[in-house]
PDB file of N, CA and C in Angstrom:
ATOM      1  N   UNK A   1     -36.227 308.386 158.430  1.00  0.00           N
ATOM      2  CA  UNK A   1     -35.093 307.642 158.920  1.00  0.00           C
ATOM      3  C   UNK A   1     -33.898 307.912 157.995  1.00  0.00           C
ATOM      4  N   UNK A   2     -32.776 308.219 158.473  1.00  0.00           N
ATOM      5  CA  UNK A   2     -31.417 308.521 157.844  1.00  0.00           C
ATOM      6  C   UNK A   2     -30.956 307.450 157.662  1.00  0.00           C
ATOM      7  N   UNK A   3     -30.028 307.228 156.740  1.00  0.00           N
ATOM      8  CA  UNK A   3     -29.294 306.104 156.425  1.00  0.00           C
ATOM      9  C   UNK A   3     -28.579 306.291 155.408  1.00  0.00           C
ATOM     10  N   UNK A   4     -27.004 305.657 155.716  1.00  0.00           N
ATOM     11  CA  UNK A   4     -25.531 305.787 154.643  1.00  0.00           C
ATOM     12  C   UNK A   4     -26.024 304.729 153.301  1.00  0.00           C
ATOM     13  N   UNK A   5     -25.128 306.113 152.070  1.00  0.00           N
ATOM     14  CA  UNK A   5     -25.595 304.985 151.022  1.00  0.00           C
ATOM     15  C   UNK A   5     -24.318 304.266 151.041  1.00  0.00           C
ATOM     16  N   UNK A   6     -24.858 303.253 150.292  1.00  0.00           N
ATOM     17  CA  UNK A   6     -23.883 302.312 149.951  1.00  0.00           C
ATOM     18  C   UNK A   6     -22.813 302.344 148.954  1.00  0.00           C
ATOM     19  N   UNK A   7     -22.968 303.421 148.665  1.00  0.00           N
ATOM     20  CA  UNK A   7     -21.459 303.945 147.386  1.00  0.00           C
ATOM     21  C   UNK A   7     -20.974 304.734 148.041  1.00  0.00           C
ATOM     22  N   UNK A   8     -21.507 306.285 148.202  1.00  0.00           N
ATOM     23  CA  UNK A   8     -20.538 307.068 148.454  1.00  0.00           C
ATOM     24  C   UNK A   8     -20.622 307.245 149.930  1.00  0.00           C
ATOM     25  N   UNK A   9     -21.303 306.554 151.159  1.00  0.00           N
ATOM     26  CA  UNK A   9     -21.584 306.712 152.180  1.00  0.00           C
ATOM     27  C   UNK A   9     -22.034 307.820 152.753  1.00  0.00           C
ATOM     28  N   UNK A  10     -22.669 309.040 151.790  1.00  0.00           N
ATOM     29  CA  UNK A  10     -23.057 309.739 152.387  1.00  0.00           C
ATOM     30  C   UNK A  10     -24.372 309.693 152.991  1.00  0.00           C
ATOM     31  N   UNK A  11     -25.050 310.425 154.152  1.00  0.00           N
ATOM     32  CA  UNK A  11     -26.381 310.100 154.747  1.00  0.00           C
ATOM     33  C   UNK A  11     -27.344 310.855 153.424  1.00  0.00           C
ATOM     34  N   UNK A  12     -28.429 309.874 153.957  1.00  0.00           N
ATOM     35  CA  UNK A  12     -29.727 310.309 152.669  1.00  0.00           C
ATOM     36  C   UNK A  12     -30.780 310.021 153.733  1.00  0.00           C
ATOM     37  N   UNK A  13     -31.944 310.346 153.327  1.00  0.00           N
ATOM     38  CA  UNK A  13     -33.455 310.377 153.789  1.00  0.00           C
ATOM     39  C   UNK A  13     -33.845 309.442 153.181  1.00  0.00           C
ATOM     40  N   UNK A  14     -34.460 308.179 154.316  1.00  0.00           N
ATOM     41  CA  UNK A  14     -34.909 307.131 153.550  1.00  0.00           C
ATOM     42  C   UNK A  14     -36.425 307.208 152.573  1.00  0.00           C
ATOM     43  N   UNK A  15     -36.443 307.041 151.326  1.00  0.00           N
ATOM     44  CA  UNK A  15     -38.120 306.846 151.280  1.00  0.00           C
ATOM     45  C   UNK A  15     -38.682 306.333 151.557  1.00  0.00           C
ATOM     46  N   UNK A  16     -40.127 306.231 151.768  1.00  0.00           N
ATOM     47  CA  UNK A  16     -41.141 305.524 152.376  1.00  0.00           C
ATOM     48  C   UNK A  16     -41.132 304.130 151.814  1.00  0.00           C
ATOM     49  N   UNK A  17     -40.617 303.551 150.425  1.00  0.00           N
ATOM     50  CA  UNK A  17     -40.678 302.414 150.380  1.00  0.00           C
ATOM     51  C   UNK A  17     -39.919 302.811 148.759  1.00  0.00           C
ATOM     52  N   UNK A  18     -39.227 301.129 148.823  1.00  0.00           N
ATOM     53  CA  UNK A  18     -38.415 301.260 147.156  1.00  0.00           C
ATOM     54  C   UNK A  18     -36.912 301.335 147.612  1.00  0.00           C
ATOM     55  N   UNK A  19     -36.701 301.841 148.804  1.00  0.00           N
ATOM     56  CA  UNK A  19     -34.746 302.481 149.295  1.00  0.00           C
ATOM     57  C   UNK A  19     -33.733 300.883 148.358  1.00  0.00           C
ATOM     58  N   UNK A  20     -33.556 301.609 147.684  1.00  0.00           N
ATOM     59  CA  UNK A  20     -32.066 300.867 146.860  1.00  0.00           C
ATOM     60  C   UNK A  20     -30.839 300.773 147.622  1.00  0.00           C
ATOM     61  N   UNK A  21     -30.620 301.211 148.523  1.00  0.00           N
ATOM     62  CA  UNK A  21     -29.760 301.521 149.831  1.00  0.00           C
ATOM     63  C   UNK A  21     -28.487 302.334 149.379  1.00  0.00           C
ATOM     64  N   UNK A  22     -29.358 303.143 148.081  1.00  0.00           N
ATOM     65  CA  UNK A  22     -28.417 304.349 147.648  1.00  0.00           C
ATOM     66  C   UNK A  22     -29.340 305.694 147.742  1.00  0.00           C
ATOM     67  N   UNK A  23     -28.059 307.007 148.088  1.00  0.00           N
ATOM     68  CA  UNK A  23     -28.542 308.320 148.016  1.00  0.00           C
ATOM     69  C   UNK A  23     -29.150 308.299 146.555  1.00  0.00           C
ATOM     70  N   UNK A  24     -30.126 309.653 146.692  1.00  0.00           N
ATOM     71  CA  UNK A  24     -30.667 309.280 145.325  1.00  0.00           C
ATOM     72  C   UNK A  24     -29.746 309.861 143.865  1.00  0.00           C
ATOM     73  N   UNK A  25     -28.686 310.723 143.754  1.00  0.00           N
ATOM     74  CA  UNK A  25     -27.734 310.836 143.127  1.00  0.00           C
ATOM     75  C   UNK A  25     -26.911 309.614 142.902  1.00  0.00           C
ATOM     76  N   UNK A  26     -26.591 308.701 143.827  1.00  0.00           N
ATOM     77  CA  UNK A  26     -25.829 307.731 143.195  1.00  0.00           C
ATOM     78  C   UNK A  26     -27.014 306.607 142.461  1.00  0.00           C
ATOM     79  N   UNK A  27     -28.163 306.552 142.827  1.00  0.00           N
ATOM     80  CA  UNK A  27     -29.278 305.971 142.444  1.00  0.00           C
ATOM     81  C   UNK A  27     -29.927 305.854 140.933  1.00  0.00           C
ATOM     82  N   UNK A  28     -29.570 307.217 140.871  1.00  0.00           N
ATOM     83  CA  UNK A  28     -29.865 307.752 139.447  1.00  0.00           C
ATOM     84  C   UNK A  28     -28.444 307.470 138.604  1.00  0.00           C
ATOM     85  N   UNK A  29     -27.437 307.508 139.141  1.00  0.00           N
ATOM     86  CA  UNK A  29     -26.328 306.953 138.379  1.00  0.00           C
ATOM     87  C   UNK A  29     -26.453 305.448 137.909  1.00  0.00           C
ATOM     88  N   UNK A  30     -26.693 304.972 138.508  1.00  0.00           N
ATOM     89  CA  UNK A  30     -26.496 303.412 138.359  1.00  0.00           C
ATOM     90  C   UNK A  30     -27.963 302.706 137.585  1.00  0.00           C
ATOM     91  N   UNK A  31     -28.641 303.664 137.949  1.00  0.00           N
ATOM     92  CA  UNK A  31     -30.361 303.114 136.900  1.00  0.00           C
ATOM     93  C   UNK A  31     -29.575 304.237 135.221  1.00  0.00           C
ATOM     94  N   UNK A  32     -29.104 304.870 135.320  1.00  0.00           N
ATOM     95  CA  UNK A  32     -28.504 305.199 134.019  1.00  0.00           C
ATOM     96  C   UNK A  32     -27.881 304.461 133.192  1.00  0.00           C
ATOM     97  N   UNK A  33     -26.722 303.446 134.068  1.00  0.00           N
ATOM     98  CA  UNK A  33     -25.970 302.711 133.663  1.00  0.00           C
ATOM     99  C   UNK A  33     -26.071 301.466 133.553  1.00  0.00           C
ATOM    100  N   UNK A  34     -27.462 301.204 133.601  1.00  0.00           N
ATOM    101  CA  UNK A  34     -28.224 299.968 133.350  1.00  0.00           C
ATOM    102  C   UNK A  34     -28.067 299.518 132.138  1.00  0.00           C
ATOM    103  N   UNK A  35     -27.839 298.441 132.073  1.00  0.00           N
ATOM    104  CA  UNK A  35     -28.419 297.809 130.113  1.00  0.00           C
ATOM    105  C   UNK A  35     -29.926 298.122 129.854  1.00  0.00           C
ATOM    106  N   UNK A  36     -29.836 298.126 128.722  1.00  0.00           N
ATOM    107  CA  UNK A  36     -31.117 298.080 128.162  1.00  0.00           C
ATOM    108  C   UNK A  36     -31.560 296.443 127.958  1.00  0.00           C
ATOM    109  N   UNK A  37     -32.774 295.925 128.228  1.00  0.00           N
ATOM    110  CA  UNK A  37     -33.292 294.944 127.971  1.00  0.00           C
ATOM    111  C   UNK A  37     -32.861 293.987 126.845  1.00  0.00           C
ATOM    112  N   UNK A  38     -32.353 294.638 125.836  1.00  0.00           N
ATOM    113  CA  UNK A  38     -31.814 293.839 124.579  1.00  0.00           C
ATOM    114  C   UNK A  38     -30.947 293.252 125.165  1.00  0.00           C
ATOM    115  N   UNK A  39     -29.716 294.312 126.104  1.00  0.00           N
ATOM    116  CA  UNK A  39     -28.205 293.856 126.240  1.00  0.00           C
ATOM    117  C   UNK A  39     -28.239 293.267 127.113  1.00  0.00           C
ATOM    118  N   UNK A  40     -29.473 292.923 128.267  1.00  0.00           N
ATOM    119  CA  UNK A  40     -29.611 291.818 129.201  1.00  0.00           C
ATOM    120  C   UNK A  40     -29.434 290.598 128.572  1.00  0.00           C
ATOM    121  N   UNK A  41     -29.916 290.037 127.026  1.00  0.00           N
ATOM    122  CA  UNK A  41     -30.563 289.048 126.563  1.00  0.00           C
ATOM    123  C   UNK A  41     -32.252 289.057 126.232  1.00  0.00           C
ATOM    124  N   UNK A  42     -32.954 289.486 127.133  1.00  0.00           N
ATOM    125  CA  UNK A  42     -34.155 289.832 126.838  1.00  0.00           C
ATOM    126  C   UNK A  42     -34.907 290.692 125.396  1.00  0.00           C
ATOM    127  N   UNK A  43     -35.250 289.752 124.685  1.00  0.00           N
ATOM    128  CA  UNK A  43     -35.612 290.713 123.273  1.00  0.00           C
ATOM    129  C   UNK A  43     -37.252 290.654 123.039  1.00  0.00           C
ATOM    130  N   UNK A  44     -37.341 290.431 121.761  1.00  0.00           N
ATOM    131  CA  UNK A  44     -38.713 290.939 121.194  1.00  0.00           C
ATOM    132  C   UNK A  44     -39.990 290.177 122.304  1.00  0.00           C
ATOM    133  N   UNK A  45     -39.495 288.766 122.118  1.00  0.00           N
ATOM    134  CA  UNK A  45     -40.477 287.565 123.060  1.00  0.00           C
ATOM    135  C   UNK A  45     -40.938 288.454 124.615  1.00  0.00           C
ATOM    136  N   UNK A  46     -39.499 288.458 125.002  1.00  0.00           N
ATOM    137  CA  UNK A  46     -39.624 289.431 126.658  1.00  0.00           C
ATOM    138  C   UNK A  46     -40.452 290.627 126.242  1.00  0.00           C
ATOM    139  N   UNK A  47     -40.170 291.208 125.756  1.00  0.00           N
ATOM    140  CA  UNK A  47     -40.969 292.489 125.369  1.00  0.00           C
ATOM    141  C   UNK A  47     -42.868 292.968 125.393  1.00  0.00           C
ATOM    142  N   UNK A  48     -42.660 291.506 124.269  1.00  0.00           N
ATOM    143  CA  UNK A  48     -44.316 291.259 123.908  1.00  0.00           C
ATOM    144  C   UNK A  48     -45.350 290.539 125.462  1.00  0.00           C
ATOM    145  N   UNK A  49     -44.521 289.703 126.078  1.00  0.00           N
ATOM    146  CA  UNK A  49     -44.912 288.975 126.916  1.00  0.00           C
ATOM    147  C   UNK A  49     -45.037 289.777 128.304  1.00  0.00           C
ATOM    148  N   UNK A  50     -44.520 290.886 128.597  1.00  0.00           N
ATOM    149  CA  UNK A  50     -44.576 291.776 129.786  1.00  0.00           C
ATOM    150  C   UNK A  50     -45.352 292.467 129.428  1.00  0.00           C
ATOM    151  N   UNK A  51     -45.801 293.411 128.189  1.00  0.00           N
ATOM    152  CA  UNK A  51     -47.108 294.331 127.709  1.00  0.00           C
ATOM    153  C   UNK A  51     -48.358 293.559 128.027  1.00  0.00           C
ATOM    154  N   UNK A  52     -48.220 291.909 127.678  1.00  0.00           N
ATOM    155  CA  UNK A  52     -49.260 291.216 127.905  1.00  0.00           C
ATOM    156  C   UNK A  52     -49.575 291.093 129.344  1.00  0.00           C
ATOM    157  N   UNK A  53     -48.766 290.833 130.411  1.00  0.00           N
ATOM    158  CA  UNK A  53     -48.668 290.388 131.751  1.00  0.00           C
ATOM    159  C   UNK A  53     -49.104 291.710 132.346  1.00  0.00           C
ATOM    160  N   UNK A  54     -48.847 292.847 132.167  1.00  0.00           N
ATOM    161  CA  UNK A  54     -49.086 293.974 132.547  1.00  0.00           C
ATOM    162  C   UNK A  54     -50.375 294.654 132.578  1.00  0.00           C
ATOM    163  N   UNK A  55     -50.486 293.948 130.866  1.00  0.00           N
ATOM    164  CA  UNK A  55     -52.483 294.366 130.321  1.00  0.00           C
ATOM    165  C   UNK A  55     -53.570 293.387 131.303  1.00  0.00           C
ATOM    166  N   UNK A  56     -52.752 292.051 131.509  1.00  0.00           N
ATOM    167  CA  UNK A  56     -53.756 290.981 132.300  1.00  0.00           C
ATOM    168  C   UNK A  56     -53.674 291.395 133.886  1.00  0.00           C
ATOM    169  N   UNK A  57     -53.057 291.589 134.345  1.00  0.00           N
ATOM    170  CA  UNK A  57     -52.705 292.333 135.594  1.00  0.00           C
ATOM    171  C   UNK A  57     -52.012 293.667 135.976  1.00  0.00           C
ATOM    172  N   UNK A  58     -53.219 294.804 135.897  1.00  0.00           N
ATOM    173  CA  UNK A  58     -52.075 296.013 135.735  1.00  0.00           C
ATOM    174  C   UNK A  58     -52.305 296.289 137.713  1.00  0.00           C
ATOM    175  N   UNK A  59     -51.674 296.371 137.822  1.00  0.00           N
ATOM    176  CA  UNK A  59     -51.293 296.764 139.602  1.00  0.00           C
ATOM    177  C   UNK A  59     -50.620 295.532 140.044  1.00  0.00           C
ATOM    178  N   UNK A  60     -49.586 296.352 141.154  1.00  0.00           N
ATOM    179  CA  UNK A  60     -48.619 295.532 141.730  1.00  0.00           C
ATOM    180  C   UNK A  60     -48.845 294.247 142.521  1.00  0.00           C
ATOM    181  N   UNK A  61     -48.311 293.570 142.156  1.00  0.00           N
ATOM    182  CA  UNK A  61     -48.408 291.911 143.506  1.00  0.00           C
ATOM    183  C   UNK A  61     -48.361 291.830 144.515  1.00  0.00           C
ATOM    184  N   UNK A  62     -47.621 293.099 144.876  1.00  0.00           N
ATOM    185  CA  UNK A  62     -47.119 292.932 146.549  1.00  0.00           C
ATOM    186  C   UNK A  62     -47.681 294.391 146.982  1.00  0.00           C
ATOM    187  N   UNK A  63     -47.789 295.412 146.730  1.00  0.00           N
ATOM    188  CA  UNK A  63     -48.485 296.505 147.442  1.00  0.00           C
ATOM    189  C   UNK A  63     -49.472 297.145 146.828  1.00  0.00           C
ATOM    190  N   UNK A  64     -49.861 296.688 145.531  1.00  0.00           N
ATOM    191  CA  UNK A  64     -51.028 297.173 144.796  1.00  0.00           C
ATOM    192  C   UNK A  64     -51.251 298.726 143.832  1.00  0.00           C
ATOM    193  N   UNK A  65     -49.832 299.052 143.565  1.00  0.00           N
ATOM    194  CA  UNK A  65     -50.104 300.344 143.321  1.00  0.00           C
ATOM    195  C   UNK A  65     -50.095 299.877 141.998  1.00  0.00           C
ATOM    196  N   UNK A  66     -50.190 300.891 140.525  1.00  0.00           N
ATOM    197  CA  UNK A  66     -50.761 300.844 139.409  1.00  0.00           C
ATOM    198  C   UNK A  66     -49.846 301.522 138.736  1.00  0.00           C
ATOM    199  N   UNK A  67     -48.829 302.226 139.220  1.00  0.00           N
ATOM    200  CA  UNK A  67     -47.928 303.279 138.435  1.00  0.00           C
ATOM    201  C   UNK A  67     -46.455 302.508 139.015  1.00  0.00           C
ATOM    202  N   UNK A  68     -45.962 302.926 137.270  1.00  0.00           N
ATOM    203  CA  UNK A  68     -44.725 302.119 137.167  1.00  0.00           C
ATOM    204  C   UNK A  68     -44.230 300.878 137.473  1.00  0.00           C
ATOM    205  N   UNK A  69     -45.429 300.433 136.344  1.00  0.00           N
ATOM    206  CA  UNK A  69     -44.903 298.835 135.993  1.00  0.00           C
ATOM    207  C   UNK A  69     -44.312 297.941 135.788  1.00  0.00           C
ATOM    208  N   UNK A  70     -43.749 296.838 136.154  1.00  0.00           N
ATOM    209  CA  UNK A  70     -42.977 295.914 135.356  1.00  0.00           C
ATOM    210  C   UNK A  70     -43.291 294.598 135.475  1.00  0.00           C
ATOM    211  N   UNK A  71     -42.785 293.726 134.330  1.00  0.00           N
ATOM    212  CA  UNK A  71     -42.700 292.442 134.453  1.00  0.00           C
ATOM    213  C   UNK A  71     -42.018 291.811 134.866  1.00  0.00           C
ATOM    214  N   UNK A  72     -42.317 290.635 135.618  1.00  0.00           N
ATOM    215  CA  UNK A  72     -41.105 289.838 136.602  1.00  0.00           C
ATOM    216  C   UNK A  72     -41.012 288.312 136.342  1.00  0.00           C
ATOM    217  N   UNK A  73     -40.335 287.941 136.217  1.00  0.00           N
ATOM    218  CA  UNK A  73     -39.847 286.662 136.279  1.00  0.00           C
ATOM    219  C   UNK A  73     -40.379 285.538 137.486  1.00  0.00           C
ATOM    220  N   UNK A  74     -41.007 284.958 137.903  1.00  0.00           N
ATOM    221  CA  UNK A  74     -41.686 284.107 138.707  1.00  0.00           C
ATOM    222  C   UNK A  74     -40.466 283.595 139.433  1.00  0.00           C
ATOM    223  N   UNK A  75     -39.819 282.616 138.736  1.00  0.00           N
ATOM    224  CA  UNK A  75     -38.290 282.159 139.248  1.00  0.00           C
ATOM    225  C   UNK A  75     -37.387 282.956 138.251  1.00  0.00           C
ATOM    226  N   UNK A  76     -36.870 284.238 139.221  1.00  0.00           N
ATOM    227  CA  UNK A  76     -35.366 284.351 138.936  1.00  0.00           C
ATOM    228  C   UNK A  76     -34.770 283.801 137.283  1.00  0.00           C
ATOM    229  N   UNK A  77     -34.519 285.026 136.120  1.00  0.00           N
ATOM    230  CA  UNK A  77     -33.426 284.140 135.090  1.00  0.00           C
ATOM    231  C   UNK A  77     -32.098 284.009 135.675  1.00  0.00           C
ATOM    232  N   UNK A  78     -31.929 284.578 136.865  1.00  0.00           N
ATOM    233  CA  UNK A  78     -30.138 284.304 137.549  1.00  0.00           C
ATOM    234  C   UNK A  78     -30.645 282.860 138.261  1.00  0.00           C
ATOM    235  N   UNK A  79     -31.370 281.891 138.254  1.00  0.00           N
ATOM    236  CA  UNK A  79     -31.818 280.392 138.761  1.00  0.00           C
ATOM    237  C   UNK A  79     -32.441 279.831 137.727  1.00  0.00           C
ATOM    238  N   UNK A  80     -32.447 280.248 136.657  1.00  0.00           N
ATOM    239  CA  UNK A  80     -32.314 279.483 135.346  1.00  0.00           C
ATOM    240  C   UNK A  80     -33.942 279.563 135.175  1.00  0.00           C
ATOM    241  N   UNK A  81     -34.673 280.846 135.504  1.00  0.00           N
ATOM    242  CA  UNK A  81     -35.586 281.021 134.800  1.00  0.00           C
ATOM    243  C   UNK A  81     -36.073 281.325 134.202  1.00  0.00           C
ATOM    244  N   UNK A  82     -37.483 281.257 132.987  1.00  0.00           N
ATOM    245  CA  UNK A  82     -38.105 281.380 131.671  1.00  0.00           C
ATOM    246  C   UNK A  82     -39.149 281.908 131.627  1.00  0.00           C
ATOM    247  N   UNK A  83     -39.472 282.891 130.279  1.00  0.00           N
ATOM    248  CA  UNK A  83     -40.725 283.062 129.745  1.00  0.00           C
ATOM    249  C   UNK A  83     -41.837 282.017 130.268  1.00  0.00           C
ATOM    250  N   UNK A  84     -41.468 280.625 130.083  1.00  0.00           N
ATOM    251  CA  UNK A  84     -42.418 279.687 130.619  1.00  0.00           C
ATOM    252  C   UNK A  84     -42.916 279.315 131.710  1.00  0.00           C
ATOM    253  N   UNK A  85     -41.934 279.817 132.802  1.00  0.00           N
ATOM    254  CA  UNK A  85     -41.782 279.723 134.603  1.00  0.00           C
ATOM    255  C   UNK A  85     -43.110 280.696 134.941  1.00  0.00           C
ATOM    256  N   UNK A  86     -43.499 281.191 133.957  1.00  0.00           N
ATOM    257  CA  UNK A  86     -44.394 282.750 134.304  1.00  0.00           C
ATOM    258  C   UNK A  86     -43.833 283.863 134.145  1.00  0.00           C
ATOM    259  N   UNK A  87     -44.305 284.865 134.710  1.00  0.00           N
ATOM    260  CA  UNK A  87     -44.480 286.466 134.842  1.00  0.00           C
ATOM    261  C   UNK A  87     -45.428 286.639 135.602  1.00  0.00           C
ATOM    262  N   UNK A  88     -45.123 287.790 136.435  1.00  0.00           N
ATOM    263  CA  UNK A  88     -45.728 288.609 138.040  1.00  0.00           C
ATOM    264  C   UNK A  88     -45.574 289.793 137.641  1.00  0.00           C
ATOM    265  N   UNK A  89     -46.465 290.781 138.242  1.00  0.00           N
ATOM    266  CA  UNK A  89     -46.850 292.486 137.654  1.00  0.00           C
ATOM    267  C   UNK A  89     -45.887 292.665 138.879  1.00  0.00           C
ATOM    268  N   UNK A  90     -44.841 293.569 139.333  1.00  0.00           N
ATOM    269  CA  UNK A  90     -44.922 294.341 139.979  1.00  0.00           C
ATOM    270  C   UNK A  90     -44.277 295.756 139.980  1.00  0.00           C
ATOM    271  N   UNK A  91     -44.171 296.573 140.999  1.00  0.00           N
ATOM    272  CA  UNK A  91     -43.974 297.867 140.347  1.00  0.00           C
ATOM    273  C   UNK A  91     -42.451 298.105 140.617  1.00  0.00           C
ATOM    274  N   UNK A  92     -41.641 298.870 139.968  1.00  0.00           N
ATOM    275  CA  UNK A  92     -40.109 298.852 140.009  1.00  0.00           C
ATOM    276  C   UNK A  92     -39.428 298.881 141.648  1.00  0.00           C
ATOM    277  N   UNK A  93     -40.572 299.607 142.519  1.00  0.00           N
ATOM    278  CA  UNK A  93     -39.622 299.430 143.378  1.00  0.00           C
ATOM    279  C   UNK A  93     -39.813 298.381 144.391  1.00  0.00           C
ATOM    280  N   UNK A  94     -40.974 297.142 144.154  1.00  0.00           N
ATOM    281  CA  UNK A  94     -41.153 295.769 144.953  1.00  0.00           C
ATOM    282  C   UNK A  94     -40.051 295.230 143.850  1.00  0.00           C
ATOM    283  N   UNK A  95     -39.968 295.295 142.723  1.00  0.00           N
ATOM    284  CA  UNK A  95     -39.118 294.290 142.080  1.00  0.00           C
ATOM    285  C   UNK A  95     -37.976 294.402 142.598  1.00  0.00           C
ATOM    286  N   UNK A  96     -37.386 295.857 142.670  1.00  0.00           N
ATOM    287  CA  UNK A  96     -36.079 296.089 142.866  1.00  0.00           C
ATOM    288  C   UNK A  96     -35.876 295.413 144.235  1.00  0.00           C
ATOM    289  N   UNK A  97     -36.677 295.696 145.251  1.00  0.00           N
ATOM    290  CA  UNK A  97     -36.379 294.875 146.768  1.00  0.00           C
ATOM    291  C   UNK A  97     -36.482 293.759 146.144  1.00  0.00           C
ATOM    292  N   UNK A  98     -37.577 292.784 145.522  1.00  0.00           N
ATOM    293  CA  UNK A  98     -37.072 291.704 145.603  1.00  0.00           C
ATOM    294  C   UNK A  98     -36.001 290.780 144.746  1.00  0.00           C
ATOM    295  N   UNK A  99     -35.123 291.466 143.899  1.00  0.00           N
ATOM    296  CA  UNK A  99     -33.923 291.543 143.085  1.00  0.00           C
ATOM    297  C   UNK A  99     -34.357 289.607 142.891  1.00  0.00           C
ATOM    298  N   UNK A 100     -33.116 288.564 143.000  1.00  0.00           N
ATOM    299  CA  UNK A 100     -33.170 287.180 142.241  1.00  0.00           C
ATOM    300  C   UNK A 100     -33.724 286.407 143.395  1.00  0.00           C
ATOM    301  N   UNK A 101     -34.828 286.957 144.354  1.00  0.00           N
ATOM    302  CA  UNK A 101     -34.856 285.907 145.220  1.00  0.00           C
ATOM    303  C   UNK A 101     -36.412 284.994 144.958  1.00  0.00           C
TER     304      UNK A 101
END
């Protein structure tokens, strides 16, 4: 399925799952220009506590795959959530769909 990205509107080939609703050139721009975890706020605590969440549950929450991990926030820190709210395994590109919701 074709579909315009959302920056430069040019058409791209959707992937099978993960679509950021960018071509993958502007895609790779903007995961470049990411903060790093420090400059989110997230430091040593976040750090230690996702290696752990990851080791206790390594495969994804929502589609089960095992490669390219991350730790997630249960409730959203953009809704005022904590280390304490939990952590959920999933893999970058269920997290990325499911962004602060």
């Amino acid at each position: 399925m074709r579909r315009v990205c959302g920056a430069c509107q040019a058409l791209y080939v959707r992937p099978p799952r993960g679509d950021t609703g960018h071509c993958p050139s502007c895609a790779a721009t903007r995961t470049a220009n990411m903060p790093t975890t420090t400059q989110r706020g997230l430091g040593s605590k976040w750090k230690r506590a996702a290696r752990e969440q990851i080791k206790r549950q390594p495969w994804c929450s929502r589609c089960g795959t095992t490669s390219d991990l991350t730790a997630d926030h249960i409730v959203p820190r953009a809704r005022g959530g904590t280390l304490a709210d939990g952590l959920d395994t999933l893999c970058r590109p269920c997290n990325a769909a499911k962004g602060a919701r």
